[in-house]
PDB file of N, CA and C in Angstrom:
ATOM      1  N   UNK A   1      39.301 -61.591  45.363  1.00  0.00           N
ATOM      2  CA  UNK A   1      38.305 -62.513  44.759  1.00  0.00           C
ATOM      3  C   UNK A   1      36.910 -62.250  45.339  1.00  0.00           C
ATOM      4  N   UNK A   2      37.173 -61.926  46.873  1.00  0.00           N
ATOM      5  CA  UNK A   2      35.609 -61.828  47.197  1.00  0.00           C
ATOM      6  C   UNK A   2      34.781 -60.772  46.992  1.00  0.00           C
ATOM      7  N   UNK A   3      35.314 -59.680  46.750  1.00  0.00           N
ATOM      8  CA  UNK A   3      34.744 -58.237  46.873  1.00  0.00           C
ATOM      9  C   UNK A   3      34.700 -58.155  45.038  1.00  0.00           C
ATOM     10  N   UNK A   4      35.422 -59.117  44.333  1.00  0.00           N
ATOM     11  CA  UNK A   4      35.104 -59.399  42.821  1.00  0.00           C
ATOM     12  C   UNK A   4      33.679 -60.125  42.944  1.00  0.00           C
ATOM     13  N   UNK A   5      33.804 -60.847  43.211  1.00  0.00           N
ATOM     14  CA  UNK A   5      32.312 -61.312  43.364  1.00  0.00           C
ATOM     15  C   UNK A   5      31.492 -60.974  43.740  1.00  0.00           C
ATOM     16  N   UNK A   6      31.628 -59.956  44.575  1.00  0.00           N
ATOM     17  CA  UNK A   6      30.348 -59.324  44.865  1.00  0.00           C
ATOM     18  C   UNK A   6      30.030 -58.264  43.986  1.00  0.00           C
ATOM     19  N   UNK A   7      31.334 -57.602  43.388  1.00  0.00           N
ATOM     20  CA  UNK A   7      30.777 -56.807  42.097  1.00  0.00           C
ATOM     21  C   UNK A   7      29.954 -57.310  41.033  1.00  0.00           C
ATOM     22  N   UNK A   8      30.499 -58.876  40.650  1.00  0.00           N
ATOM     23  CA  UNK A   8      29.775 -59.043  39.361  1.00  0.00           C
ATOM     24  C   UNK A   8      28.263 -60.002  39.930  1.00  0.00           C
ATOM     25  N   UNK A   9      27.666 -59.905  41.309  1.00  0.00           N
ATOM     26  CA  UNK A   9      26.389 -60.401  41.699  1.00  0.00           C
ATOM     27  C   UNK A   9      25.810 -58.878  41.755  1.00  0.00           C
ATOM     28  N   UNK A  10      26.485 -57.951  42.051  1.00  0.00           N
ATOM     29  CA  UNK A  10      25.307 -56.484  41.914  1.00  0.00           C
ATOM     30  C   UNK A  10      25.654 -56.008  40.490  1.00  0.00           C
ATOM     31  N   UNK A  11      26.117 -56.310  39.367  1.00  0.00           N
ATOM     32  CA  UNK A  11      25.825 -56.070  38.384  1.00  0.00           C
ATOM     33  C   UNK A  11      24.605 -56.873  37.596  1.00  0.00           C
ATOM     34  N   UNK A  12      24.994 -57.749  38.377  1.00  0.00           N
ATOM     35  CA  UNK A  12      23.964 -59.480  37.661  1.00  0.00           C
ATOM     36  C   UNK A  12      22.448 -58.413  38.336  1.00  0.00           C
ATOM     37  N   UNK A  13      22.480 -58.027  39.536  1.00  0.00           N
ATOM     38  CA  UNK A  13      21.297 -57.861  40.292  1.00  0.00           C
ATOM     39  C   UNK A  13      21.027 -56.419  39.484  1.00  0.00           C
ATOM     40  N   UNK A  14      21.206 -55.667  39.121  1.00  0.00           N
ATOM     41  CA  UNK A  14      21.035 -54.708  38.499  1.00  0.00           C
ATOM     42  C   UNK A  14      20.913 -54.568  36.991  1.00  0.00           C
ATOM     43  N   UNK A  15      21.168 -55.594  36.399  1.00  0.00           N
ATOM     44  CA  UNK A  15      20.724 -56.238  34.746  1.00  0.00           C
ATOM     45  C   UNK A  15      19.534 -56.936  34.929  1.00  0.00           C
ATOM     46  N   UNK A  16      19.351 -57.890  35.950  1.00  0.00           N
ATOM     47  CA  UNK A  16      18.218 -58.602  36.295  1.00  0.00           C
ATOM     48  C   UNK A  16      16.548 -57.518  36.406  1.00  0.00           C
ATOM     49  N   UNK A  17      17.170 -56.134  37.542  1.00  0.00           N
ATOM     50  CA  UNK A  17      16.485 -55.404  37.414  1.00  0.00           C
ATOM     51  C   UNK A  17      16.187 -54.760  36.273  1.00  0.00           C
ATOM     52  N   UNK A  18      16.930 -54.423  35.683  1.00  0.00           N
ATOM     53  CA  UNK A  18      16.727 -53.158  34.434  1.00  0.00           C
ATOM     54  C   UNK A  18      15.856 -53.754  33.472  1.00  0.00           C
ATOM     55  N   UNK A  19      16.142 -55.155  33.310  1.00  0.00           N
ATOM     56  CA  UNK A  19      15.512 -56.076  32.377  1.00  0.00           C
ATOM     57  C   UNK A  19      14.084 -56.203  32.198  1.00  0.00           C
ATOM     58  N   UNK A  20      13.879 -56.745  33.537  1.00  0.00           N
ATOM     59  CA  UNK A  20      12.296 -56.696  34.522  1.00  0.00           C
ATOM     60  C   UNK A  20      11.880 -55.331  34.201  1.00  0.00           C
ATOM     61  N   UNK A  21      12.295 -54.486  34.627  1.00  0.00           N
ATOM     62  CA  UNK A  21      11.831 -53.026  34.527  1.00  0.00           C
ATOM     63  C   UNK A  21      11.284 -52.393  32.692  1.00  0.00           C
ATOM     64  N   UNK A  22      12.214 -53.076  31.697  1.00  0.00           N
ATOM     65  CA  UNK A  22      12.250 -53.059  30.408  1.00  0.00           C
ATOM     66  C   UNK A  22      10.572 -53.437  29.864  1.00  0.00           C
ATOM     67  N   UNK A  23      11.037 -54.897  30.561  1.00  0.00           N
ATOM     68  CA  UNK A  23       9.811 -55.678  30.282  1.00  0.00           C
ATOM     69  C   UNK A  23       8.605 -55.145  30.655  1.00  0.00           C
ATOM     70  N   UNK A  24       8.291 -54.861  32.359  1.00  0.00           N
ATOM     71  CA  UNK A  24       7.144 -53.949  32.454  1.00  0.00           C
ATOM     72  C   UNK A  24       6.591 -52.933  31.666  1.00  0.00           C
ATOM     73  N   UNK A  25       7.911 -52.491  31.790  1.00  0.00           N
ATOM     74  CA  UNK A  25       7.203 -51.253  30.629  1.00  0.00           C
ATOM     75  C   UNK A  25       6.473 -51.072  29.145  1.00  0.00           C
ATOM     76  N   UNK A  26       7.340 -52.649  28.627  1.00  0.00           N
ATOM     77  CA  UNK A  26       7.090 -52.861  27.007  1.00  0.00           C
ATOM     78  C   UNK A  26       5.545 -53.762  27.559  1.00  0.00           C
ATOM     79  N   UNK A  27       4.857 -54.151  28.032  1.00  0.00           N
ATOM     80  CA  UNK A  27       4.014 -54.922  28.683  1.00  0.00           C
ATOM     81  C   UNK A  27       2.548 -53.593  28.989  1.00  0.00           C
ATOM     82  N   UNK A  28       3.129 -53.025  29.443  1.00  0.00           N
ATOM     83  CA  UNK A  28       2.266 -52.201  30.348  1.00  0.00           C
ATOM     84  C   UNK A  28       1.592 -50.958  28.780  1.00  0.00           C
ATOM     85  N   UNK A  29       2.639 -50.695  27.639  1.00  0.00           N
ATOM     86  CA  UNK A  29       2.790 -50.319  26.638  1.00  0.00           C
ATOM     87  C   UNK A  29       1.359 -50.981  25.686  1.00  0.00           C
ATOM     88  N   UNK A  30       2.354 -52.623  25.581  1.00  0.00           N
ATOM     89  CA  UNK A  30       1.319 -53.171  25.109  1.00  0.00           C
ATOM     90  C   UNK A  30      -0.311 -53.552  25.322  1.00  0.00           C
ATOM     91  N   UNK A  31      -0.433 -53.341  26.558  1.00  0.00           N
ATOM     92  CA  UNK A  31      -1.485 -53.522  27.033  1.00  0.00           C
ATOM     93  C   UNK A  31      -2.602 -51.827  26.454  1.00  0.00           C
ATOM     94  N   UNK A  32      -1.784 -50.839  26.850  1.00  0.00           N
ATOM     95  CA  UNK A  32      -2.634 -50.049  26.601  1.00  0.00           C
ATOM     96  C   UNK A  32      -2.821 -49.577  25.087  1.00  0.00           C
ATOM     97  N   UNK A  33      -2.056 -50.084  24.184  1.00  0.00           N
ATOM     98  CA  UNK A  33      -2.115 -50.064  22.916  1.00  0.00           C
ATOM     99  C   UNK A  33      -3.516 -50.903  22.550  1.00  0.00           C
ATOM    100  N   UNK A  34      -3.550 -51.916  23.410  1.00  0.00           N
ATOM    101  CA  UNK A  34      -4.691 -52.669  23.196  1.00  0.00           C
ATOM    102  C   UNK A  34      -5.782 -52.071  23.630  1.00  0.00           C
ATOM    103  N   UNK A  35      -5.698 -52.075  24.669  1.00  0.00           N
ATOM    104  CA  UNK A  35      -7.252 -50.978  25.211  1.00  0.00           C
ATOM    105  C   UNK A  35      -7.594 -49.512  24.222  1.00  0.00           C
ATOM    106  N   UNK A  36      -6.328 -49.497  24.016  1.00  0.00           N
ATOM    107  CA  UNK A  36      -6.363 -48.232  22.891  1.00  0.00           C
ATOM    108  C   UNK A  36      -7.350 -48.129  21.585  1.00  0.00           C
ATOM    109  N   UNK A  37      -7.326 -49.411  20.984  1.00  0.00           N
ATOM    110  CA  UNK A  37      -7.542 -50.349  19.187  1.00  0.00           C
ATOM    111  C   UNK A  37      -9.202 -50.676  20.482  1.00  0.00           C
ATOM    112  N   UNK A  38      -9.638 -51.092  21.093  1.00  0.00           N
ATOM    113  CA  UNK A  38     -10.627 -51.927  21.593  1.00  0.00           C
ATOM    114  C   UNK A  38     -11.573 -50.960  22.198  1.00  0.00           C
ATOM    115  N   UNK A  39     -11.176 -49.378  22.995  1.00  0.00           N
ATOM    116  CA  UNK A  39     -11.992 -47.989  23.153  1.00  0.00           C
ATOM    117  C   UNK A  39     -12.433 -47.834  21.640  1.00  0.00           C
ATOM    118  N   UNK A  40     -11.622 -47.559  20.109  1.00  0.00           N
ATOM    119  CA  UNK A  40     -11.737 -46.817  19.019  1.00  0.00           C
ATOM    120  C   UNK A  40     -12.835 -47.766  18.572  1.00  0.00           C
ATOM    121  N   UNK A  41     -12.890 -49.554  18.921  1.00  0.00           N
ATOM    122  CA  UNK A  41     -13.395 -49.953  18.567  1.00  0.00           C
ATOM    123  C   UNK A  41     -15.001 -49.972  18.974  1.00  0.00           C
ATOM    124  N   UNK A  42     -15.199 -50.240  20.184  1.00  0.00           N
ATOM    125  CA  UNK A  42     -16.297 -50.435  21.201  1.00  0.00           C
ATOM    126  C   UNK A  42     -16.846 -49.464  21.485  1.00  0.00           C
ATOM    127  N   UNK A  43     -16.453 -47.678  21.474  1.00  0.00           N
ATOM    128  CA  UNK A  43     -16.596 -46.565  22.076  1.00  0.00           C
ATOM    129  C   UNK A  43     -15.749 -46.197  23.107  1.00  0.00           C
ATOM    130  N   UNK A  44     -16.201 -45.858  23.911  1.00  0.00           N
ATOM    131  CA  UNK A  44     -15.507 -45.082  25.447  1.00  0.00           C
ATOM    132  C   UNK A  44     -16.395 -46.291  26.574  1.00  0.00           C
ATOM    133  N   UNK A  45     -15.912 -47.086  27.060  1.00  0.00           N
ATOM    134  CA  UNK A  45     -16.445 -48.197  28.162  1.00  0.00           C
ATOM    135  C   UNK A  45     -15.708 -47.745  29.446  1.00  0.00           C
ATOM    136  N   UNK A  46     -16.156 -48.176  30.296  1.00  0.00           N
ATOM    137  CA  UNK A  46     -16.249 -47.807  31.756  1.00  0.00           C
ATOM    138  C   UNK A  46     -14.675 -47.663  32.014  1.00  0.00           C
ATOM    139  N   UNK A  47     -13.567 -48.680  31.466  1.00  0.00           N
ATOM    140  CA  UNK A  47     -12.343 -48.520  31.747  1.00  0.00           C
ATOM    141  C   UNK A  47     -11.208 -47.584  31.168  1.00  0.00           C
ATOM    142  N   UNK A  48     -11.861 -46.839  30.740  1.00  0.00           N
ATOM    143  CA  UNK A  48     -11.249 -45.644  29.761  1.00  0.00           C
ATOM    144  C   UNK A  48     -10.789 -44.522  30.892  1.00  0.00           C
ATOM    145  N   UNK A  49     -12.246 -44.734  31.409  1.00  0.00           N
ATOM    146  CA  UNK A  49     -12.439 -43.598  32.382  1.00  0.00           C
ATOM    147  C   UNK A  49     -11.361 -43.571  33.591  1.00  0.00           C
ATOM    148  N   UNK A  50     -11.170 -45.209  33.823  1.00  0.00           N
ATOM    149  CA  UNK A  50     -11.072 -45.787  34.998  1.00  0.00           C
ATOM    150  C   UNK A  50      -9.197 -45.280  34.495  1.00  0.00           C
ATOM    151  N   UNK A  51      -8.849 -45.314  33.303  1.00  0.00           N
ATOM    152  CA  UNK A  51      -7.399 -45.219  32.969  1.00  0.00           C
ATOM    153  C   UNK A  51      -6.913 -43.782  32.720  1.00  0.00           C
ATOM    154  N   UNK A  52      -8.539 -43.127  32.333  1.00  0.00           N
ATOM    155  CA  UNK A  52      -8.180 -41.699  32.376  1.00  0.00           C
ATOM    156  C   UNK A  52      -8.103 -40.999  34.035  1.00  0.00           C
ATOM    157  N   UNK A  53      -8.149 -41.799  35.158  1.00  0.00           N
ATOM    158  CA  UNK A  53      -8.450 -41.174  36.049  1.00  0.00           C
ATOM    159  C   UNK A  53      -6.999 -41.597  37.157  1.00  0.00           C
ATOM    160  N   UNK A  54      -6.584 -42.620  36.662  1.00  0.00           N
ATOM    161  CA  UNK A  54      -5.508 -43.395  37.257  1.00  0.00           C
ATOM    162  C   UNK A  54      -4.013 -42.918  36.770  1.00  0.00           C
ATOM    163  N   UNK A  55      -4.326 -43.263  35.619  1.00  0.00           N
ATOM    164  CA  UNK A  55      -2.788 -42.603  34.546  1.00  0.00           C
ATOM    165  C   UNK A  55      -3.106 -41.229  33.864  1.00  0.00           C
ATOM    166  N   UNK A  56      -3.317 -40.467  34.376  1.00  0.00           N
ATOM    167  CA  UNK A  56      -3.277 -39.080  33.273  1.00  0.00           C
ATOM    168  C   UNK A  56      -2.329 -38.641  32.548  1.00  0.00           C
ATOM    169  N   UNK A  57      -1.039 -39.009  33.128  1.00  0.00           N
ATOM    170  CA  UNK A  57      -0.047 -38.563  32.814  1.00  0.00           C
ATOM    171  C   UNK A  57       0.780 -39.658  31.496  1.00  0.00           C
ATOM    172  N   UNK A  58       0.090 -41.128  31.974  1.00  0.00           N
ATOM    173  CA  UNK A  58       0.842 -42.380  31.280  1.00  0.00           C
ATOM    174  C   UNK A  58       0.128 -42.022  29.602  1.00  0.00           C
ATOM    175  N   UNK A  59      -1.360 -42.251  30.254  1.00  0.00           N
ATOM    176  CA  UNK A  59      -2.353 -42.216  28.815  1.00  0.00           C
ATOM    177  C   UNK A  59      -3.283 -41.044  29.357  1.00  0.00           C
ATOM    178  N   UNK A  60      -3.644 -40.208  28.298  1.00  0.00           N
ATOM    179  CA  UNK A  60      -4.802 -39.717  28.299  1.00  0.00           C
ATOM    180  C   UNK A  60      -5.811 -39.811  26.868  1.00  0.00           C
ATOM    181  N   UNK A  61      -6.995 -40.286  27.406  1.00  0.00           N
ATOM    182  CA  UNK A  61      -7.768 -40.631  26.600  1.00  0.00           C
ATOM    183  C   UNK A  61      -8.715 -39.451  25.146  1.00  0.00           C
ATOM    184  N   UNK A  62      -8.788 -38.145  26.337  1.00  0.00           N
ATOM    185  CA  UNK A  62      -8.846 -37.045  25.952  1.00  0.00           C
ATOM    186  C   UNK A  62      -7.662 -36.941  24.313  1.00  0.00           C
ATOM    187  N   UNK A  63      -6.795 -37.385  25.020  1.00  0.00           N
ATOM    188  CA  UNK A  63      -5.412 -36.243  24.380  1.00  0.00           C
ATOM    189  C   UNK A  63      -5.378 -37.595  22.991  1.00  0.00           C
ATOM    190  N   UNK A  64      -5.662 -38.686  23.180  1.00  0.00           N
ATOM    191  CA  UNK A  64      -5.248 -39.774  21.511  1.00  0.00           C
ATOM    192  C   UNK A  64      -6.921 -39.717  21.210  1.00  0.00           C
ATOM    193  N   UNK A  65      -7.535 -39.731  22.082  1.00  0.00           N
ATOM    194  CA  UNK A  65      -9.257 -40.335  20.666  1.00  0.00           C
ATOM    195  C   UNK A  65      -9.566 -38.781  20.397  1.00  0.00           C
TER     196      UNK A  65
END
């Protein structure tokens, strides 16, 4: 019983994670989709740069406008 229970609290703890992790990502997604629509809109503003210099690999600004 006990070593059952501890299986199904590190499964719980590892769904809990994956979930969280899901979410960041669909979050972090959405966010730059937005900055995305709001650069095409506004031009190229200071945080473009700031995302082309941070995430190159996530977004590059170069590589979608």
């Amino acid at each position: 019983f006990y070593i059952s229970s501890i299986l199904s609290f590190r499964t719980k703890v590892s769904f809990l994670i994956n979930s969280s992790f899901n979410l960041f990502t669909f979050i972090s997604a959405f966010l730059i989709f937005l900055l995305k629509l709001s650069t095409q809109s506004l031009g190229r503003p200071w945080y473009s740069f700031a995302l082309n210099f941070h995430f190159p690999r996530l977004y590059c600004f170069k590589c979608n406008l």
